[in-house]
N, C-alpha and C. Protein backbone atom coordinates (compact mmCIF):
# COMPACT_ATOMS: atom_id res chain seq x y z
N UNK A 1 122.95 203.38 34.19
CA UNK A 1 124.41 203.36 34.22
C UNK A 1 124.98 204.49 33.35
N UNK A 2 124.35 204.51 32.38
CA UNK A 2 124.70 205.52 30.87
C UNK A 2 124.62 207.05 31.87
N UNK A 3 123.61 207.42 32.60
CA UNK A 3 123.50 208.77 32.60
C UNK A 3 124.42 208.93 33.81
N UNK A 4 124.96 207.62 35.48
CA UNK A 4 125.90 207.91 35.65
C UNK A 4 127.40 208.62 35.21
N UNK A 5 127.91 207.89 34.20
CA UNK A 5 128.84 208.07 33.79
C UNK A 5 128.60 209.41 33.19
N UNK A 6 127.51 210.10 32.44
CA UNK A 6 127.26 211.13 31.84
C UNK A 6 127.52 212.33 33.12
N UNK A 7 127.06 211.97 34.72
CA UNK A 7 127.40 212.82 35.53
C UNK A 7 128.43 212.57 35.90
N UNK A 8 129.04 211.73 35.95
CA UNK A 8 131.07 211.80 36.32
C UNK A 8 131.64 212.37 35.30
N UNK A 9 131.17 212.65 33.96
CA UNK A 9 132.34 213.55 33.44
C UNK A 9 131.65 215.08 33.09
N UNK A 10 130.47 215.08 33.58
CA UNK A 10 129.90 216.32 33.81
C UNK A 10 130.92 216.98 35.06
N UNK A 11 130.87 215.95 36.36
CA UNK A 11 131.70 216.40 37.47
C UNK A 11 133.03 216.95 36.93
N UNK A 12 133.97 216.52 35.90
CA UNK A 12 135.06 216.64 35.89
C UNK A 12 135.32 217.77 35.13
N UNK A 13 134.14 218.35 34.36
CA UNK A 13 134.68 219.77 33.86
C UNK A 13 134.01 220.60 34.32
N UNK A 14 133.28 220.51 35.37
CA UNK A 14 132.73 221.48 36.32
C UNK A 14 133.85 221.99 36.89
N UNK A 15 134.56 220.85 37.61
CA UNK A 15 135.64 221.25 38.61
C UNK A 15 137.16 221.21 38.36
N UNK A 16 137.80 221.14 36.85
CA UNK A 16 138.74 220.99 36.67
C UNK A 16 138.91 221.59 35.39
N UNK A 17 139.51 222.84 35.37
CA UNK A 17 139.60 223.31 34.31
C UNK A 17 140.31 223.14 33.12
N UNK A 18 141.23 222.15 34.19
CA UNK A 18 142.52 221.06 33.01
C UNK A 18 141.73 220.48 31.90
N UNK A 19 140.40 220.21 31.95
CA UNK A 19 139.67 219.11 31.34
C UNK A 19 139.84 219.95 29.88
N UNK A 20 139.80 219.13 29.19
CA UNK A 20 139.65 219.94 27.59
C UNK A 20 138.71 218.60 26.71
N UNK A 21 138.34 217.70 26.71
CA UNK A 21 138.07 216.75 26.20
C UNK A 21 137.14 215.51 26.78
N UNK A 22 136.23 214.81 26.05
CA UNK A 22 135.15 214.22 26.84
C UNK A 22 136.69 212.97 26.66
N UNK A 23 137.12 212.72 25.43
CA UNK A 23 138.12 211.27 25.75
C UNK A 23 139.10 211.53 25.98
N UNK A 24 139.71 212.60 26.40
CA UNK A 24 140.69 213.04 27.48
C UNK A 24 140.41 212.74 28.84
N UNK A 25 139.04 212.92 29.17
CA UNK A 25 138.94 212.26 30.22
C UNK A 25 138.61 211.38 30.52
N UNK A 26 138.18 210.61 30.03
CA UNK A 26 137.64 209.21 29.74
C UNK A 26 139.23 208.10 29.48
N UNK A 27 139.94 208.82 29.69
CA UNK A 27 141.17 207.86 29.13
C UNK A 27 142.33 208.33 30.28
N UNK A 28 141.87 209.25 30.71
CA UNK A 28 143.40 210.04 31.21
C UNK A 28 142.88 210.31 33.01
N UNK A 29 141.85 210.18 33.52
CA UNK A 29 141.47 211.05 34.75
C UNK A 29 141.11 209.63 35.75
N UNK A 30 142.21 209.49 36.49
CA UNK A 30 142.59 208.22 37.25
C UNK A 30 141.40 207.97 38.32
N UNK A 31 141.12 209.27 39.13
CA UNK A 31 139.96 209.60 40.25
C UNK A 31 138.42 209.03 39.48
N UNK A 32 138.52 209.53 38.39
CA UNK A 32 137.34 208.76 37.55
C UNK A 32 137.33 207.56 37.39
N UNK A 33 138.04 206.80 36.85
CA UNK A 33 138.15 205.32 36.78
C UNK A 33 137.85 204.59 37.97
N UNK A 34 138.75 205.11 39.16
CA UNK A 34 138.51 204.59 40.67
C UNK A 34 137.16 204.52 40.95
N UNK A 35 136.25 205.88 40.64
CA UNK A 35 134.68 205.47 40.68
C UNK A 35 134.06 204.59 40.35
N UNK A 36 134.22 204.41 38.67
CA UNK A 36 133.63 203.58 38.23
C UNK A 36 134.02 201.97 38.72
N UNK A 37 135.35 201.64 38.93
CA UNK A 37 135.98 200.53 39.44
C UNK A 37 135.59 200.36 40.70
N UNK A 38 134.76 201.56 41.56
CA UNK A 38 134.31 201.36 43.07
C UNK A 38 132.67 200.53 42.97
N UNK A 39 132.04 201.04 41.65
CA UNK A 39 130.86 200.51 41.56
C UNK A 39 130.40 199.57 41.30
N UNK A 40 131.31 198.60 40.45
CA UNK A 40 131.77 197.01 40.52
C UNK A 40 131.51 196.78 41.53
N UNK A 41 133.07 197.28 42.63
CA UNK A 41 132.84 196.32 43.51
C UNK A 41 132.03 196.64 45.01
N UNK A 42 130.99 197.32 44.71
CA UNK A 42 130.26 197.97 45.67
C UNK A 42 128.84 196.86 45.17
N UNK A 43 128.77 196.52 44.29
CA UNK A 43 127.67 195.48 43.76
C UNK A 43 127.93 194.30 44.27
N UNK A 44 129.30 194.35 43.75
CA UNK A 44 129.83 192.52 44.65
C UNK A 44 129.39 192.34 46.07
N UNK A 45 129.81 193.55 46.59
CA UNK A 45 129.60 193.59 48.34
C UNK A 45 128.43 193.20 48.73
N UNK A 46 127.52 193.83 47.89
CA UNK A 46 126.44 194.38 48.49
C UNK A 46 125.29 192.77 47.73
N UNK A 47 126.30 191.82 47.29
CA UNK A 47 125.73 190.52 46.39
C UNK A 47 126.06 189.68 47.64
N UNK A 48 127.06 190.18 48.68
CA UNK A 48 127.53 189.56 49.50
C UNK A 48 128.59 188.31 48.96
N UNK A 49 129.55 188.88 48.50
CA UNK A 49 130.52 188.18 47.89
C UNK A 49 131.67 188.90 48.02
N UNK A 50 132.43 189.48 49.56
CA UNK A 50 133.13 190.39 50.03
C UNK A 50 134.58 190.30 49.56
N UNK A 51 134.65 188.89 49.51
CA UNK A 51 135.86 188.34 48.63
C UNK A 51 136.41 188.89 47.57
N UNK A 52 135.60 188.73 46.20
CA UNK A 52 135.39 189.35 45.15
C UNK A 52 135.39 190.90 45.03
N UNK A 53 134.66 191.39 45.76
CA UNK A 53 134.22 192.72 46.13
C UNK A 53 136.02 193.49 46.38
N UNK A 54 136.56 192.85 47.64
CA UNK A 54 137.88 193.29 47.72
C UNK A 54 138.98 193.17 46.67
N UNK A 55 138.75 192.01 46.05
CA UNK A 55 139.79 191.59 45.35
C UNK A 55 139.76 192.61 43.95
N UNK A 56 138.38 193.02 43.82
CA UNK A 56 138.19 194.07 42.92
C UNK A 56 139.29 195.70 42.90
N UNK A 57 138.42 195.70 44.10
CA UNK A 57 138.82 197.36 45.29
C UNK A 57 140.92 197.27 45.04
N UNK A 58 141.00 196.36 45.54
CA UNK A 58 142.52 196.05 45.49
C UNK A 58 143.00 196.32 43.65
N UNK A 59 142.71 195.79 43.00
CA UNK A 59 143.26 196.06 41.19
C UNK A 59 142.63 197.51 41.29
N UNK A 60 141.71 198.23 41.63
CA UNK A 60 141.77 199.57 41.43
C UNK A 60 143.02 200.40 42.00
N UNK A 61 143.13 200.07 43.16
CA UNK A 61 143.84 200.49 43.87
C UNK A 61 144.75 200.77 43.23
N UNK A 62 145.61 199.52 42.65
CA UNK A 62 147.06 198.80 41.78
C UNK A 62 147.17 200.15 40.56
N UNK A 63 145.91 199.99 40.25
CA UNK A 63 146.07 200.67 38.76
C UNK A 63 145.45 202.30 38.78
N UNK A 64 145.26 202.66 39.92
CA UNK A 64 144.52 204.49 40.06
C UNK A 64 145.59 204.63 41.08
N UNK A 65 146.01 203.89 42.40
CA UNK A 65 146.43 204.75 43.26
C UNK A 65 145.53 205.14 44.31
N UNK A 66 144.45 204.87 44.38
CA UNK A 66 143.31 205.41 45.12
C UNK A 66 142.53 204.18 45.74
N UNK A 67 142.22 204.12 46.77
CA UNK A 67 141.73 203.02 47.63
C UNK A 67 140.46 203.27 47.99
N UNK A 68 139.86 202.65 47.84
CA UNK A 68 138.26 202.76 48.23
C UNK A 68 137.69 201.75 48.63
N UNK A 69 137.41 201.34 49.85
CA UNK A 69 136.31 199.88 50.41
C UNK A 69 135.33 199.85 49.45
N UNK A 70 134.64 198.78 49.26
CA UNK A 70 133.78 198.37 48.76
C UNK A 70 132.69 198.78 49.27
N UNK A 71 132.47 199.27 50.83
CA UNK A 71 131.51 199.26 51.39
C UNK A 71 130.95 200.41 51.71
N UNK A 72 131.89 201.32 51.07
CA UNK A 72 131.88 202.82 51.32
C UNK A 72 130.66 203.30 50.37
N UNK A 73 129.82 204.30 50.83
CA UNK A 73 128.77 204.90 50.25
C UNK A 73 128.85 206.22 49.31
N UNK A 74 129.27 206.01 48.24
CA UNK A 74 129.45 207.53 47.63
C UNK A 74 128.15 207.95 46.88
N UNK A 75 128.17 209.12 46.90
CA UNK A 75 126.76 209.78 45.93
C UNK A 75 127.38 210.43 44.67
N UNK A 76 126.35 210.59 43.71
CA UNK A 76 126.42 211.27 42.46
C UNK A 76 127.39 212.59 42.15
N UNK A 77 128.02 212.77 41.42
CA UNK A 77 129.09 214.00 41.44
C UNK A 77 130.02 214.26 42.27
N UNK A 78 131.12 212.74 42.53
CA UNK A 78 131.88 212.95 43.01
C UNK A 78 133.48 213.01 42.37
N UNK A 79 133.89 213.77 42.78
CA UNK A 79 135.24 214.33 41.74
C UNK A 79 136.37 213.81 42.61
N UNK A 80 137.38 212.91 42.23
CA UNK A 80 138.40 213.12 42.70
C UNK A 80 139.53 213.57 41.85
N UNK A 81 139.66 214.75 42.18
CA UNK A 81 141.40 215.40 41.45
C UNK A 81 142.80 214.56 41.53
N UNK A 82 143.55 214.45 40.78
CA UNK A 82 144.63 213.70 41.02
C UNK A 82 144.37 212.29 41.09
N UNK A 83 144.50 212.66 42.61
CA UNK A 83 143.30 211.53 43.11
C UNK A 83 144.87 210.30 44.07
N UNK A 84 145.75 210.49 43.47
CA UNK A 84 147.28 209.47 44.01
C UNK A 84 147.10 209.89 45.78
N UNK A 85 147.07 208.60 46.36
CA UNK A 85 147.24 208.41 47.86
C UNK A 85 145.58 209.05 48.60
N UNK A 86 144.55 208.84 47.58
CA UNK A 86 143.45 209.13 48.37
C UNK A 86 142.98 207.86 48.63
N UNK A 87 142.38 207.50 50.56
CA UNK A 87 141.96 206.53 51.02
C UNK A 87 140.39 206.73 51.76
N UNK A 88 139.70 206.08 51.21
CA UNK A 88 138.49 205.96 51.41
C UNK A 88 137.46 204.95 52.27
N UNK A 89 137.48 205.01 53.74
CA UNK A 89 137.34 203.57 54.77
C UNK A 89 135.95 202.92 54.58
N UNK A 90 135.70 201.92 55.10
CA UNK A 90 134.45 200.71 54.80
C UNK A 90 133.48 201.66 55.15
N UNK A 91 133.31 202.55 56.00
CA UNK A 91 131.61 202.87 56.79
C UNK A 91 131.67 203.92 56.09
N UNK A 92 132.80 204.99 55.62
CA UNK A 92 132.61 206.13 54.48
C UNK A 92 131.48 206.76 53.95
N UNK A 93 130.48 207.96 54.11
CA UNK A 93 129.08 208.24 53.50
C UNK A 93 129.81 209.43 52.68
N UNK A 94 129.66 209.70 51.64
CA UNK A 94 130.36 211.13 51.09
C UNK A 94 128.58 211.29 49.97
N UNK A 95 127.97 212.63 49.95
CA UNK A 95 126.97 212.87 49.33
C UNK A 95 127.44 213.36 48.22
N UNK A 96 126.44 214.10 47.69
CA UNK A 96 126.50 214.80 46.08
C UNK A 96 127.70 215.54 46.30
N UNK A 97 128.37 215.73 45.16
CA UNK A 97 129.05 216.46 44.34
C UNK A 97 130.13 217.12 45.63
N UNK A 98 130.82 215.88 46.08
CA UNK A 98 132.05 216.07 46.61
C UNK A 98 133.29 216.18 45.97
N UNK A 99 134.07 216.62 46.15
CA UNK A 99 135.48 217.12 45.51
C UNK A 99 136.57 216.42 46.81
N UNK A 100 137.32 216.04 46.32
CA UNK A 100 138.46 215.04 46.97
C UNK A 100 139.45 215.67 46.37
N UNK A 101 141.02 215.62 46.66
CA UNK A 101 142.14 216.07 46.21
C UNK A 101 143.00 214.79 46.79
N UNK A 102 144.28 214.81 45.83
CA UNK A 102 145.02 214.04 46.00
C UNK A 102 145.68 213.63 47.73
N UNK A 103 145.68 212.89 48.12
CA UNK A 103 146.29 212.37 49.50
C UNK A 103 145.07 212.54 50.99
N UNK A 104 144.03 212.79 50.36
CA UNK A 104 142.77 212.61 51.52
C UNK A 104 142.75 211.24 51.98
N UNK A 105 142.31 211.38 53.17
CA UNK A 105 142.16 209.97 53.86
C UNK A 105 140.97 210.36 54.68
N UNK A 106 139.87 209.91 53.96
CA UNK A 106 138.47 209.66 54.93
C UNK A 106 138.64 208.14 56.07
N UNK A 107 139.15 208.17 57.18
CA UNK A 107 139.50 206.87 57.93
C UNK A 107 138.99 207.02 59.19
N UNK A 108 139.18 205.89 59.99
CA UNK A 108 138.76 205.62 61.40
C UNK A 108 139.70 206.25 62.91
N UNK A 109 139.45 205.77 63.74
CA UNK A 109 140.54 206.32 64.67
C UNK A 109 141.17 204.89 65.53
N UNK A 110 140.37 203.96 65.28
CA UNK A 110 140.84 202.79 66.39
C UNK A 110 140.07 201.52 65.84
N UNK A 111 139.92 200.57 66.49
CA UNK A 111 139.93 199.18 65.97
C UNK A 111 137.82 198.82 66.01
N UNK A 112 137.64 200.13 66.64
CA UNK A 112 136.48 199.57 66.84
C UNK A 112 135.21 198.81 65.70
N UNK A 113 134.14 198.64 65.69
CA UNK A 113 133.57 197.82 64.79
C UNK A 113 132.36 199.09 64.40
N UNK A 114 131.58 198.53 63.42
CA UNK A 114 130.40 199.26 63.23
C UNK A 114 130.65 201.09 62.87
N UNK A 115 129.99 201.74 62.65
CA UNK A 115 130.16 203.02 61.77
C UNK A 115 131.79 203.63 62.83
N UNK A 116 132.69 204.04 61.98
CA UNK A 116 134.13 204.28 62.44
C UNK A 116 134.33 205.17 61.24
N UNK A 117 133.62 205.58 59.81
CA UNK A 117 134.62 206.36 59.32
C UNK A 117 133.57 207.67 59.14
N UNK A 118 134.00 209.14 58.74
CA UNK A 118 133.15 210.39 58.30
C UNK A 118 132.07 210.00 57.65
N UNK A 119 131.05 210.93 57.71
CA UNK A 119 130.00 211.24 56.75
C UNK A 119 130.10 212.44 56.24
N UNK A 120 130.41 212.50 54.89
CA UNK A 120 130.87 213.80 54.42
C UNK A 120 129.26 214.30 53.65
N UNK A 121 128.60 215.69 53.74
CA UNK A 121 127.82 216.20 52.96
C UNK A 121 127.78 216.37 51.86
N UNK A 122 126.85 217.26 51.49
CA UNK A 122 126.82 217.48 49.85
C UNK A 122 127.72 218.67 49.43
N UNK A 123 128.14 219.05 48.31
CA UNK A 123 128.93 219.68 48.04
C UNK A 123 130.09 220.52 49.29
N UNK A 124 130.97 218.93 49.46
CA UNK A 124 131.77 219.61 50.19
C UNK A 124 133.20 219.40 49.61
N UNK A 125 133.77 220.19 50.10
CA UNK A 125 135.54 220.21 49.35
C UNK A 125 136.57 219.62 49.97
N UNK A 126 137.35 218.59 50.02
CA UNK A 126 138.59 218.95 51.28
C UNK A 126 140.05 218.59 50.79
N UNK A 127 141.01 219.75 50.83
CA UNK A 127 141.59 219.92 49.79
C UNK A 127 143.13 218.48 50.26
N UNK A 128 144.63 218.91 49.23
CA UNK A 128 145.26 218.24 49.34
C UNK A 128 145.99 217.69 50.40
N UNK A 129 145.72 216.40 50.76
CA UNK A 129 146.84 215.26 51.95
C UNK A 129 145.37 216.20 53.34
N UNK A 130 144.34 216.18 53.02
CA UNK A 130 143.44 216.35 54.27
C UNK A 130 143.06 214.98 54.98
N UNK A 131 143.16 215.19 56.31
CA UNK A 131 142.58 213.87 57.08
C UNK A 131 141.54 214.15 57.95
N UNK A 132 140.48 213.26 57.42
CA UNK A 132 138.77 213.53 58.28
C UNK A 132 139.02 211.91 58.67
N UNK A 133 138.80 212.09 60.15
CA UNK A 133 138.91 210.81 61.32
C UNK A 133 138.36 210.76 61.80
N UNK A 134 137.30 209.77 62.55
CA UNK A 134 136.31 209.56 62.84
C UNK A 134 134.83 209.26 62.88
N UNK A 135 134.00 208.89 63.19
CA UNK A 135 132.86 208.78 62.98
C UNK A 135 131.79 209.81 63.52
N UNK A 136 132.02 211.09 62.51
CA UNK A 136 131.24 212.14 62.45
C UNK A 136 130.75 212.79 60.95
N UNK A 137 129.78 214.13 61.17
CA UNK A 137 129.05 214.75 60.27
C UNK A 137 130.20 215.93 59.70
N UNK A 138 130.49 215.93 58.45
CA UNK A 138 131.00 217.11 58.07
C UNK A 138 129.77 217.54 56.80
N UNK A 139 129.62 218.82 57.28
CA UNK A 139 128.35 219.61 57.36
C UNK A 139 128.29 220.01 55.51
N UNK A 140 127.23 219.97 54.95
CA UNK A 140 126.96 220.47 53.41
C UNK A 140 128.01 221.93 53.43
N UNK A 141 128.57 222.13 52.23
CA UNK A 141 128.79 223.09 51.97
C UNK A 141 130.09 223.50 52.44
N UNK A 142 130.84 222.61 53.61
CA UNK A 142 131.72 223.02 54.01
C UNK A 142 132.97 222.65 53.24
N UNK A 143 134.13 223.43 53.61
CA UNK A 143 135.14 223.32 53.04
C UNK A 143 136.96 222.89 54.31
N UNK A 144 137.50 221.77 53.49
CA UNK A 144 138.77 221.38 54.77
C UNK A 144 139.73 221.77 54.16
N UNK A 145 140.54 222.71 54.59
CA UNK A 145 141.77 222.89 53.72
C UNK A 145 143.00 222.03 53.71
N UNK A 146 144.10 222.30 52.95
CA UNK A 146 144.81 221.35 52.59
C UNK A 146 145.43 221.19 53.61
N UNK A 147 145.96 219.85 53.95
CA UNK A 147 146.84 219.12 55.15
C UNK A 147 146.12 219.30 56.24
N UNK A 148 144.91 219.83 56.72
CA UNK A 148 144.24 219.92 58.00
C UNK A 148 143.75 218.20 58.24
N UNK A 149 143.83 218.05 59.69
CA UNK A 149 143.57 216.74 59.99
C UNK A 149 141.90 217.41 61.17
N UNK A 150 141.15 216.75 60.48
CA UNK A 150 139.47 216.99 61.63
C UNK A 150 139.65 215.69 62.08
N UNK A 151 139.16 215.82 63.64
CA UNK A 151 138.88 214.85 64.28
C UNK A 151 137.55 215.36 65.33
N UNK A 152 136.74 216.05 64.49
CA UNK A 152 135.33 216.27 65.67
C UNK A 152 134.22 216.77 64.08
N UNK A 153 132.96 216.93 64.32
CA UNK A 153 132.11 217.34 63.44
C UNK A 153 132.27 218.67 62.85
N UNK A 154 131.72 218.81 61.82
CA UNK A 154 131.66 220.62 61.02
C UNK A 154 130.11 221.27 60.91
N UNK A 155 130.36 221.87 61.36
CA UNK A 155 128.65 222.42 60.82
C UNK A 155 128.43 222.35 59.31
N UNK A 156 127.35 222.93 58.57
CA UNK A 156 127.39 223.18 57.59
C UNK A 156 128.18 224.77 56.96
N UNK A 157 128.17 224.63 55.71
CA UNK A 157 129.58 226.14 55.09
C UNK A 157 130.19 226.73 56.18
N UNK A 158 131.38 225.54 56.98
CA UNK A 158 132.05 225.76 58.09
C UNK A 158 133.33 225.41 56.72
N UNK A 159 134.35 226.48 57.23
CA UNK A 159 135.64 226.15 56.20
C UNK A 159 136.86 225.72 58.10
N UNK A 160 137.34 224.41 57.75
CA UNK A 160 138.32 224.50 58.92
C UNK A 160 139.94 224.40 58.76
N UNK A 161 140.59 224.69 59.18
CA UNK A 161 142.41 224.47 58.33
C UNK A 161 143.12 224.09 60.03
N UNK A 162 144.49 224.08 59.78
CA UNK A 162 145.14 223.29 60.79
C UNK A 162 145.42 222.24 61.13
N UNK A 163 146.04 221.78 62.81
CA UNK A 163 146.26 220.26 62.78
C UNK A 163 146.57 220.60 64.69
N UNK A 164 145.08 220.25 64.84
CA UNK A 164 143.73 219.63 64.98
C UNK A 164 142.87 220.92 64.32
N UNK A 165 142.34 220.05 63.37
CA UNK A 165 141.90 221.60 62.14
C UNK A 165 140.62 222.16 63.51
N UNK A 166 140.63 223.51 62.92
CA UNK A 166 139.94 224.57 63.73
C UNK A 166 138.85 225.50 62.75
N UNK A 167 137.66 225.88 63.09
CA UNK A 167 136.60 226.23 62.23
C UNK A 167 136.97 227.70 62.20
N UNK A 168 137.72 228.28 60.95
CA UNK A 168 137.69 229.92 60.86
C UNK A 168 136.86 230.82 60.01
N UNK A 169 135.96 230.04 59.48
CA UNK A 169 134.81 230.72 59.13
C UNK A 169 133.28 230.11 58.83
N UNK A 170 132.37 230.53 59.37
CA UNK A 170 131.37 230.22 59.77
C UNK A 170 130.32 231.24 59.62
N UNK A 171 130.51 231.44 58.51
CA UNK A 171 128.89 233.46 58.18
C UNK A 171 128.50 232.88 56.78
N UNK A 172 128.66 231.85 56.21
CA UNK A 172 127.53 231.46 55.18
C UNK A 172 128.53 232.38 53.59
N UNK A 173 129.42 232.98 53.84
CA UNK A 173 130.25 233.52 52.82
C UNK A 173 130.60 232.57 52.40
N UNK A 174 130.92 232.35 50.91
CA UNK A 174 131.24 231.31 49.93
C UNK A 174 132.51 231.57 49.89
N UNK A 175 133.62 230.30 49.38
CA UNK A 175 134.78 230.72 48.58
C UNK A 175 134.80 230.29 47.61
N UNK A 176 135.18 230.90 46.71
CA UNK A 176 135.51 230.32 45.48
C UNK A 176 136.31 228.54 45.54
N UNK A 177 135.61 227.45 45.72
CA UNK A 177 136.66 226.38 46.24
C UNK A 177 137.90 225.88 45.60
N UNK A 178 138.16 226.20 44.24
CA UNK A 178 139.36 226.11 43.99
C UNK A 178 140.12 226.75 44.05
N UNK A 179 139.86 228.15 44.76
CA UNK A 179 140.73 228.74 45.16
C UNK A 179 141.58 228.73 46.35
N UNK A 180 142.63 228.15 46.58
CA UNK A 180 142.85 227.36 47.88
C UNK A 180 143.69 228.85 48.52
N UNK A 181 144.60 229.55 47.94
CA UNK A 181 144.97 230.70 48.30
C UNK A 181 144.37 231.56 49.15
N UNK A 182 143.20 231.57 48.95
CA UNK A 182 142.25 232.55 50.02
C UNK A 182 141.53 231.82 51.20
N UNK A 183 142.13 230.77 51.63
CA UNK A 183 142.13 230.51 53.05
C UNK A 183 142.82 231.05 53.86
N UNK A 184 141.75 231.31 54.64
CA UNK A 184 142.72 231.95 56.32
C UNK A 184 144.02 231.05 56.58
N UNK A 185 144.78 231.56 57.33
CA UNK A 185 145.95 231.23 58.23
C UNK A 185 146.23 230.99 59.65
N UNK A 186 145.25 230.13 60.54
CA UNK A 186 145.54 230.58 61.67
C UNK A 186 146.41 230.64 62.32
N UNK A 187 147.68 229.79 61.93
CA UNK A 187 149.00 230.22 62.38
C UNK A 187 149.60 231.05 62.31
N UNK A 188 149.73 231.75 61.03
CA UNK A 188 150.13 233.11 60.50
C UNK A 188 149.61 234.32 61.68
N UNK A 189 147.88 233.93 61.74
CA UNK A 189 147.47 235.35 62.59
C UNK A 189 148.26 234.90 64.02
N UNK A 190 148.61 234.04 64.39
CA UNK A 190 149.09 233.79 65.70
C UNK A 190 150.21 234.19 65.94
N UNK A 191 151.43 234.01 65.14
CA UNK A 191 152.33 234.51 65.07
C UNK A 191 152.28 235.84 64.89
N UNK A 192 151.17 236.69 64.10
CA UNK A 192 151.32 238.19 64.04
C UNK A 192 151.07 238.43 65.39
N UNK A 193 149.91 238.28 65.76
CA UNK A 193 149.60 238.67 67.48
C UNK A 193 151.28 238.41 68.40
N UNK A 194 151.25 237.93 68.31
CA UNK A 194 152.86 237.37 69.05
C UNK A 194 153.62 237.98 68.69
N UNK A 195 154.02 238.51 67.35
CA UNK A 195 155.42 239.75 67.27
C UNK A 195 154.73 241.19 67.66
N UNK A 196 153.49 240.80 67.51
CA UNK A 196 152.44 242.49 68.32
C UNK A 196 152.75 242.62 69.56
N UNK A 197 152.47 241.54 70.28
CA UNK A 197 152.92 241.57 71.78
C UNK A 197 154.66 241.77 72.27
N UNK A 198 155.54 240.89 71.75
CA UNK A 198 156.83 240.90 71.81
C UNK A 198 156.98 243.20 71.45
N UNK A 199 156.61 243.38 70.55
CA UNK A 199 156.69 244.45 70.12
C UNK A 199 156.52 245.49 71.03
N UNK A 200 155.57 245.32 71.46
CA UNK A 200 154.63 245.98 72.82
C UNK A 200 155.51 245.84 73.90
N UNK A 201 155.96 244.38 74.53
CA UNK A 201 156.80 244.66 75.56
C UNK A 201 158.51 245.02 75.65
N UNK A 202 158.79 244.80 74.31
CA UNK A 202 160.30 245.50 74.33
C UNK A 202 160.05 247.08 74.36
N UNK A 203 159.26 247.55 74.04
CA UNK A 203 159.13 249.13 73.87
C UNK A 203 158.44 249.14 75.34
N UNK A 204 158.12 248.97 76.31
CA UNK A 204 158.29 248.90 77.87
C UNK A 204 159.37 248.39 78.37
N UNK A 205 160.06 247.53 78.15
CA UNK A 205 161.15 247.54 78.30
C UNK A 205 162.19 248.61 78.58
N UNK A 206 161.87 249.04 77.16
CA UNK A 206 162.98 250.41 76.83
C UNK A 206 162.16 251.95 77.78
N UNK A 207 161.38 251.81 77.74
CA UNK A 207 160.55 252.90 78.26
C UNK A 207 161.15 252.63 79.87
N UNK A 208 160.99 251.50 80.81
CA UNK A 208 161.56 251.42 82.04
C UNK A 208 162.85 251.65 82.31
N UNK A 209 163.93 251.04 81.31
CA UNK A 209 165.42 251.44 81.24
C UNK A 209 165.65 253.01 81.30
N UNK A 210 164.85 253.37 80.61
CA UNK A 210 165.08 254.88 80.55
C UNK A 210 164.77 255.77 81.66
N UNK A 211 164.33 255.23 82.29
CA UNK A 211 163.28 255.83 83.42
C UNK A 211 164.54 255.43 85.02
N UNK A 212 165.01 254.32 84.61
CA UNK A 212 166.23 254.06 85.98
C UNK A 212 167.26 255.20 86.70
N UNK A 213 168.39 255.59 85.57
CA UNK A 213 168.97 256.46 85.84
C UNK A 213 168.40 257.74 86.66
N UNK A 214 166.91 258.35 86.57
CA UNK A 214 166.59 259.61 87.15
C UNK A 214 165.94 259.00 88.26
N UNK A 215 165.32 257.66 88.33
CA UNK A 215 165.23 257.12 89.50
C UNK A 215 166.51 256.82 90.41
N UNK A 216 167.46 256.63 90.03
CA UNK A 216 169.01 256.65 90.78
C UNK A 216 169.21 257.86 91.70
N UNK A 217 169.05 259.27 90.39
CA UNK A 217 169.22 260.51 90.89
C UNK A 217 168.18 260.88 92.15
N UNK A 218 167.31 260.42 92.01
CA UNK A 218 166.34 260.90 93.12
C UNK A 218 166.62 260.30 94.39
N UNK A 219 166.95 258.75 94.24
CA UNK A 219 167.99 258.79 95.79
C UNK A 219 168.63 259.44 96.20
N UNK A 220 169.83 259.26 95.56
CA UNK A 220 170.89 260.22 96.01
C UNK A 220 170.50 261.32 96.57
């Protein structure tokens, strides 16, 4: 138990440079507490006492902000930042040394029974208010940017953004992951292509207008 906790606040100054203090964080880092308050009641569950188990999950909830089933599978070095409005569903697999941001929702898509929520890899990132839906693989290494909603699998060091998020890089190049700034745009490039084109055809436009009048003359 001792060397758990020794890697949750190892996690937290790996990835948060806010950290200044082992009882700064130990007192102050809400996403942390939710862990430890998940591992309670992940024992209860798993004692088969689902009751208990929830009723646990629920006072975390009350007092972090952060929701986590009991039944959900987390691995070693998992960080949640902030951590306010992150939801975490019953079939949930998240591996080593995942990073969560405030308003993620690892959830299902429909009522069905049996595995319904992500399996997230090992060191993967997915940044603020991201939604991973469904019962699929998001790949080691990869990264979801903020507000993108996935609803299909990721390869591995696949970075995807958008809404229905879309995979824009895929060559094994790293990002710095807290650097959220240096994600692509694929809307942005879409819209450039689009004032490229608009651009392109008003200057034919003007090129044909010009061209009328000596077409006039040549009737005549």
């Amino acid at each position: 138990m001792f060397s758990q906790i020794k890697r949750d606040i190892q996690a937290v100054f790996e990835r948060d440079p806010a950290a200044r203090s082992v009882t700064e964080v130990l007192l102050c880092y809400s996403g942390l507490h939710a862990i430890w308050w998940h591992r309670i009641s992940n024992r209860f569950w798993r004692w088969n006492l689902p009751l208990t188990a929830r009723f646990i999950s629920q006072l975390a909830r009350w007092l972090t902000g952060i929701e986590i089933h009991p039944a959900a599978k987390i691995g070693e070095g998992l960080f949640i930042d902030h951590g306010m409005g992150v939801v975490i569903g019953e079939t949930a697999e998240l591996g080593r040394n995942v990073t969560l941001f405030q308003g993620v929702t690892l959830g299902g898509t429909g009522k069905e029974k049996g595995k319904r929520h992500p399996t997230l890899g090992n060191n993967v990132l997915v940044g603020a208010g991201a939604k991973i839906l469904g019962s699929f693989t998001v790949g080691d290494d990869s990264l979801v940017g903020s507000n993108a909603v996935v609803l299909r699998p990721l390869p591995q060091k696949a970075t995807a953004v958008g809404v229905p998020a879309e995979i824009v890089r895929l060559d094994g190049k790293r990002i710095d992951l807290l650097e959220h700034g240096k994600l692509p745009d694929p809307v942005h490039e879409c819209m450039e292509k689009l004032n490229q084109r608009i651009e392109m055809l008003e200057a034919r436009v003007k090129e044909l207008e010009a061209e009328k009048p000596a077409s006039r003359r040549d009737i005549n």
